[in-house]
Protein backbone atom coordinates (compact mmCIF):
# COMPACT_ATOMS: atom_id res chain seq x y z
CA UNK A 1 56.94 -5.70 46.75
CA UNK A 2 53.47 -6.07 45.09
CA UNK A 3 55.20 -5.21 41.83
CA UNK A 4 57.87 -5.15 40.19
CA UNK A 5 57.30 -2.57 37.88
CA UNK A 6 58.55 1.26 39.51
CA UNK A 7 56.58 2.74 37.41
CA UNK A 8 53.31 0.84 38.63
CA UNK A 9 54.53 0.92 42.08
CA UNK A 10 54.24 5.21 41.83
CA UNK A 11 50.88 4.82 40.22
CA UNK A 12 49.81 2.82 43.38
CA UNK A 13 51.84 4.77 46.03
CA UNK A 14 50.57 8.18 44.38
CA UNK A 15 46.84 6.30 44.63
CA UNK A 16 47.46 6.03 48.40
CA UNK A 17 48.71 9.28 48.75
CA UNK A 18 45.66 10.81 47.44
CA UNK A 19 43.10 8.50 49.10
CA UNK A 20 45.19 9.46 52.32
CA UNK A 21 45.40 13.44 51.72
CA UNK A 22 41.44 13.08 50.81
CA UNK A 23 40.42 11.65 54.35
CA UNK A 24 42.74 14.26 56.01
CA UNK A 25 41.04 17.08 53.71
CA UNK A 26 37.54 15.33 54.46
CA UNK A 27 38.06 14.97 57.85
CA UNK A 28 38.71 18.85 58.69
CA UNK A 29 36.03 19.99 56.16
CA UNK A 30 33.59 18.18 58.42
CA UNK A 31 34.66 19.63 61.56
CA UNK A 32 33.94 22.93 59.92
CA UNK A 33 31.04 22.14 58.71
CA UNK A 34 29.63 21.22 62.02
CA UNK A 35 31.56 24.21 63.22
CA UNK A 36 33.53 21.70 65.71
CA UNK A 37 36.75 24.36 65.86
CA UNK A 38 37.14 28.24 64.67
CA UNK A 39 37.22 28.47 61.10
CA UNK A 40 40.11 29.74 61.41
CA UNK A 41 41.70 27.06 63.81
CA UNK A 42 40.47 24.23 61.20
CA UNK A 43 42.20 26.35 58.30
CA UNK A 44 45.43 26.23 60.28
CA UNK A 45 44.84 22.81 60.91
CA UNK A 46 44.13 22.00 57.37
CA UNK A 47 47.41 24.05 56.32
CA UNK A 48 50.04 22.00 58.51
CA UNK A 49 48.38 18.62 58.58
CA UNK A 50 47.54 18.02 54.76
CA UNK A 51 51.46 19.10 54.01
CA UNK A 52 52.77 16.98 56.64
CA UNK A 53 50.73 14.18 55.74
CA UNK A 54 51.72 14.47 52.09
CA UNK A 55 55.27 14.48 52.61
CA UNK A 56 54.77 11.76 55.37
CA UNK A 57 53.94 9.19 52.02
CA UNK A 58 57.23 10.00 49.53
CA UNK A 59 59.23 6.90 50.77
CA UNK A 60 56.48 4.95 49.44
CA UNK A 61 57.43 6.43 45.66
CA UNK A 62 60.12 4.34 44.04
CA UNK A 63 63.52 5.13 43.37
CA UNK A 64 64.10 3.94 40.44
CA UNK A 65 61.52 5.54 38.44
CA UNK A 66 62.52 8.94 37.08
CA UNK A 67 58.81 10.13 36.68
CA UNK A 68 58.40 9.67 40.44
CA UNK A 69 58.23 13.27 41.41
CA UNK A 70 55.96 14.61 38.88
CA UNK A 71 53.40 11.12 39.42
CA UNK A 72 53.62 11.93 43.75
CA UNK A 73 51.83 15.54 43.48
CA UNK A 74 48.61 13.79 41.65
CA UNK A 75 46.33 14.60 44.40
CA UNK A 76 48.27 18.16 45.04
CA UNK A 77 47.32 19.24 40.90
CA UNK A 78 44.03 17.89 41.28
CA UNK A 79 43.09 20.17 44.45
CA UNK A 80 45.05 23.24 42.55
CA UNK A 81 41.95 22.53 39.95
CA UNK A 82 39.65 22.15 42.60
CA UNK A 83 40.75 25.00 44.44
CA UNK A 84 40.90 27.22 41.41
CA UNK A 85 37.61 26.00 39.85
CA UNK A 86 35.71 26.76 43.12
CA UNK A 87 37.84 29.93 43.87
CA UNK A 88 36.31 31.62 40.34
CA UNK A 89 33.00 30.46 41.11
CA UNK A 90 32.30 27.49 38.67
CA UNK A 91 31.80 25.00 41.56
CA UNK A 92 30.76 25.21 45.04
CA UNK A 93 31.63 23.56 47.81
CA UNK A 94 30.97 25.12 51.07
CA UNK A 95 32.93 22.45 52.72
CA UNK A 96 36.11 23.30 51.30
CA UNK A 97 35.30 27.61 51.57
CA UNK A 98 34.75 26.77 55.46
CA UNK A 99 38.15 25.13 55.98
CA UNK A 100 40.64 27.00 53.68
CA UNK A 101 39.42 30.61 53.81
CA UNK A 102 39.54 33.49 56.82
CA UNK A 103 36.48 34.85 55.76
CA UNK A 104 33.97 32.43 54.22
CA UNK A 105 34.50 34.15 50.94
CA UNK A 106 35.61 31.41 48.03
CA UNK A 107 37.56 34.57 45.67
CA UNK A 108 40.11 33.87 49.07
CA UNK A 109 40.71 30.19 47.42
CA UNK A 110 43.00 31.80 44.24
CA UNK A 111 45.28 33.39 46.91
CA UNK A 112 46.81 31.98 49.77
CA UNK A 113 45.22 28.17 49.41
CA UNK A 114 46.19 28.18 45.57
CA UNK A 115 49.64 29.47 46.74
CA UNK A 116 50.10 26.68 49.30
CA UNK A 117 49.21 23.94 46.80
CA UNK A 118 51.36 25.19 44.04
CA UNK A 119 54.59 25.57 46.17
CA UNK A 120 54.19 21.93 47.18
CA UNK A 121 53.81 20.71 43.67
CA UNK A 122 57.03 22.61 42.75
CA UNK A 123 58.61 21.63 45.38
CA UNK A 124 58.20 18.13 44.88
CA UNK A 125 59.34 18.14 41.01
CA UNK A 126 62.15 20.59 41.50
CA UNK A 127 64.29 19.50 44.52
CA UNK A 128 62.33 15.85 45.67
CA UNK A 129 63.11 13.50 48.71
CA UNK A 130 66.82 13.25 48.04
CA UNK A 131 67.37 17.19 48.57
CA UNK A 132 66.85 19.09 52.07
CA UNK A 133 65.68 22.36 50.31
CA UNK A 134 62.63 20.07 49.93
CA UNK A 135 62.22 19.28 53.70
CA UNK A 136 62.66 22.74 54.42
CA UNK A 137 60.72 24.76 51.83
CA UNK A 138 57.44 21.92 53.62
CA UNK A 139 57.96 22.21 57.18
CA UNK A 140 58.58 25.76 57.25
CA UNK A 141 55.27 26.38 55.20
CA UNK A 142 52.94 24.05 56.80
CA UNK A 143 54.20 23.33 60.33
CA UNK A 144 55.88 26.99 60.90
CA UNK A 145 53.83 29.12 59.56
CA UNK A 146 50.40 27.20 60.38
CA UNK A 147 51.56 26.95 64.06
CA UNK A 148 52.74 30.50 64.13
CA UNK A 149 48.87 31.94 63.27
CA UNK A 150 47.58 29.04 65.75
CA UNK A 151 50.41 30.21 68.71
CA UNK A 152 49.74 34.33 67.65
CA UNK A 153 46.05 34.57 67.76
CA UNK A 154 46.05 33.09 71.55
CA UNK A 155 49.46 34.41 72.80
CA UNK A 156 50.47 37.27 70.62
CA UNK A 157 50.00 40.19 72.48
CA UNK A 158 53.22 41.76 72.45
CA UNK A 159 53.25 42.68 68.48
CA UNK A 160 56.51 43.37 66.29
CA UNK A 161 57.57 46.89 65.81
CA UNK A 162 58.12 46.64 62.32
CA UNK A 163 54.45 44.70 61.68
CA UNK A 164 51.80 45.25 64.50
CA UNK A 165 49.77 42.79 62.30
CA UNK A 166 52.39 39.89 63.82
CA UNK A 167 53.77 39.29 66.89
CA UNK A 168 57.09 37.93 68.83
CA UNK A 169 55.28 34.46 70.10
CA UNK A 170 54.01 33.83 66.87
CA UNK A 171 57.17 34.50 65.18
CA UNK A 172 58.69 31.88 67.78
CA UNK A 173 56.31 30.04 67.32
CA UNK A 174 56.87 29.32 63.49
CA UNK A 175 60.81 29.09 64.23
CA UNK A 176 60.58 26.41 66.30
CA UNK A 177 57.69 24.62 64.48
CA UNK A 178 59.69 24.81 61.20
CA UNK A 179 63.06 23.67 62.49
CA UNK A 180 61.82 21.09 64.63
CA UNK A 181 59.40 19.66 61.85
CA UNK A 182 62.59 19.76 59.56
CA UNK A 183 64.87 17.77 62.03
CA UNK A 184 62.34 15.27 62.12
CA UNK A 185 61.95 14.92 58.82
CA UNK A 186 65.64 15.08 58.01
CA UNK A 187 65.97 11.92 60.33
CA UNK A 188 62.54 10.35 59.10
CA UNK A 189 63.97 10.31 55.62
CA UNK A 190 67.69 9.30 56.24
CA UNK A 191 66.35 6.31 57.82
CA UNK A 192 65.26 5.68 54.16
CA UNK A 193 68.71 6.88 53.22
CA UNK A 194 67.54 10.39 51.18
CA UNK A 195 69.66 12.88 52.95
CA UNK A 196 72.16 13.11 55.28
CA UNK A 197 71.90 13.25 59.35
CA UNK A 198 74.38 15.55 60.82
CA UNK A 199 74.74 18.57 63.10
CA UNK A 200 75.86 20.81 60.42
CA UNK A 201 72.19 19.91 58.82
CA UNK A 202 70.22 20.68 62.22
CA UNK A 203 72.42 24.13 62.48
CA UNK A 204 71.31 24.38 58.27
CA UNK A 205 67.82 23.46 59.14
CA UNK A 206 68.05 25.89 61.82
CA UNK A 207 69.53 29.11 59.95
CA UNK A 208 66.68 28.56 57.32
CA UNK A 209 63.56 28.27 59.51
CA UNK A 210 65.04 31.71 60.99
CA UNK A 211 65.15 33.70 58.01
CA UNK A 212 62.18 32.00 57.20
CA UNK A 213 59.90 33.60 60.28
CA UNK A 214 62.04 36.94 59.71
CA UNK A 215 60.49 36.49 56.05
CA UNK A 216 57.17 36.00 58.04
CA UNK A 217 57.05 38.76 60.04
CA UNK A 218 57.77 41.25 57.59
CA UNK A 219 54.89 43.46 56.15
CA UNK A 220 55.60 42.40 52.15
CA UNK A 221 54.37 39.18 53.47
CA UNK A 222 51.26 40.22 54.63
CA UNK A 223 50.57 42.41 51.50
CA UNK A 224 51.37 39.47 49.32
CA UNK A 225 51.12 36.27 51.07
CA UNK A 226 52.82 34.43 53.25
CA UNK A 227 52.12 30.91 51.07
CA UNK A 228 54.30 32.77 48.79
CA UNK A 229 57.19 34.15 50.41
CA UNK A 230 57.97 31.47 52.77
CA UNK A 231 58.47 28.75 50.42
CA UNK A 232 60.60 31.63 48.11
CA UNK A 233 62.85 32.61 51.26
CA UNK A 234 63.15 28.11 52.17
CA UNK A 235 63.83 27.60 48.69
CA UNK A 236 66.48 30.28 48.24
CA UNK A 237 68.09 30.29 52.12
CA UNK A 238 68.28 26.57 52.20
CA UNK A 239 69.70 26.64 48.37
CA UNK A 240 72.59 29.01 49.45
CA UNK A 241 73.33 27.27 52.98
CA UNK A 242 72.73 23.84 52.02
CA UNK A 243 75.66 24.41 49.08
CA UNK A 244 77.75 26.38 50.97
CA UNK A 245 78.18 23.45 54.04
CA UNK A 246 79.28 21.16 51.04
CA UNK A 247 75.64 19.29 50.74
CA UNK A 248 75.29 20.02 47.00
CA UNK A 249 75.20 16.49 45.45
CA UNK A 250 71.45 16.71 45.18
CA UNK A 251 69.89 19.80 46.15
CA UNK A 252 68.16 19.76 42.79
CA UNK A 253 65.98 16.45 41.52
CA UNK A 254 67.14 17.00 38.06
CA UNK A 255 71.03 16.94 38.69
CA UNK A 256 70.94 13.35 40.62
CA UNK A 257 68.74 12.46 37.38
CA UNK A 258 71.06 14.12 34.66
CA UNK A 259 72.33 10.54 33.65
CA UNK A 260 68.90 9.30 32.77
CA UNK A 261 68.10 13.06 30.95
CA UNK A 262 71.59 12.14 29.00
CA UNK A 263 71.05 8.62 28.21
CA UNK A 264 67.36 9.80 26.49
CA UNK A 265 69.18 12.40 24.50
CA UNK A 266 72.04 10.65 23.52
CA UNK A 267 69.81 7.42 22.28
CA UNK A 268 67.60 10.25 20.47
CA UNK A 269 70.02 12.22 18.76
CA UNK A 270 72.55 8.65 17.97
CA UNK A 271 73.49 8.38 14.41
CA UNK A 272 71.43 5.06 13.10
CA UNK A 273 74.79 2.22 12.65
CA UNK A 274 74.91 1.06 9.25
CA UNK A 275 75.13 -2.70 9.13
CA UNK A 276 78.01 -4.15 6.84
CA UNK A 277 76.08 -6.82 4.76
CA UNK A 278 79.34 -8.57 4.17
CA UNK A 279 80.14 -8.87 7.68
């Protein structure tokens, strides 16, 4: 290790994460600049690769540094400012309107861009590596539901009765991108020893990307946003399912770290010892 110190060691790793999201968010908001792809297409492409990507880098965080998960969203916070700042107006970047938004129009950036970012960053400080919901809530948002609009704008004839505005390929679509992306990542990160690898998880993984493209393809999401109620339906699907098949040791960062909360209190609210001069 280049240090010994965790807490330098998730300054550096959250450094790289950034510096790696950044070329990945650079890289697609030159395409559309040179209008390379759709706008549209490079959206997509932005939506499921910068997510990906993102959670591609936690093993590099350390695990023995409470602070981890709020230090690993740096560059995530920094583009909810961006996105935000541009989104009202204040800044402009055409780059960044090209690649994020349907329609060219920047007010898009405080919707379903600014929805995205923030259900990552919560993500990440709520549940973290060591819990599936986390796994779930990210695949399901940027590999299901970015492959879904990618797989329903070319294939998506036949449209759902209950939405006409979605269809049945791009509801399989995000079903099978979600679970698979999961699977992977449940595997990727028990190498690392996180979570657990087991059948029971790929039929868990499985039961949430479901409800997750029902979620989808239902007409609430298209009024609100689907940034939105995605990550909701991951968070509270995998939250139910993941306890109920017994894997509830960590499904929430803060109850694998309630030692460390308790040790702070406890030295905070000790009564000071009196030392016995005569002793």
């Amino acid at each position: 290790m280049w240090t010994d110190s965790p807490l330098l060691r998730d300054v550096g790793a959250a450094l790289l994460t950034a510096i790696t999201a950044a070329v990945v968010l650079r890289f697609w908001e030159e395409v559309a600049n040179r209008s390379l792809l759709d706008q549209k297409l490079c959206r997509k492409l932005v939506h499921i690769t910068v997510g990906l990507v993102y959670l591609l880098m936690w093993p590099l965080f350390s695990s023995d540094d409470f602070y981890a998960p709020f230090i690993a969203p740096f560059i995530i916070i920094l583009n909810i400012v961006k996105v935000t700042l541009i989104g009202l107006g204040a800044v402009k970047d055409e780059g960044v309107v090209n690649s994020m938004t349907r329609h060219g129009d920047h007010r898009e950036l405080l919707k379903g861009p600014l929805y995205y970012a923030c259900a990552i960053t919560l993500t990440t400080i709520i549940f973290w590596r060591t819990s599936p919901i986390s796994i779930a809530v990210i695949c399901n948002l940027c590999a299901g539901d970015g492959v879904a609009d990618i797989i329903g704008r070319q294939f998506g004839h036949a449209k759902l009765p209950h939405n006409p505005e979605k269809s049945y390929a791009g509801s399989l679509a995000m079903f099978l991108a979600g679970f698979f992306a999961s699977v992977l990542y449940m595997c990727y990160f028990h190498h690392f020893g996180f979570v657990e690898q087991s059948w029971t998880m790929v039929v868990a993984f499985g039961v949430i990307s479901l409800v997750a493209a029902v979620v989808e393809s239902l007409p609430v999401s298209t009024r609100l946003d689907d940034n939105l109620t995605v990550p909701l339906a991951s968070m509270l699907v995998g939250g139910l399912v993941f306890y109920s098949i017994g894997a509830r040791r960590n499904l929430f960062y803060m109850n694998s770290g309630r030692s460390s909360i308790s040790a702070i209190v406890e030295m905070a609210f000790a009564e000071p010892q009196v030392v016995n001069p005569q002793a």
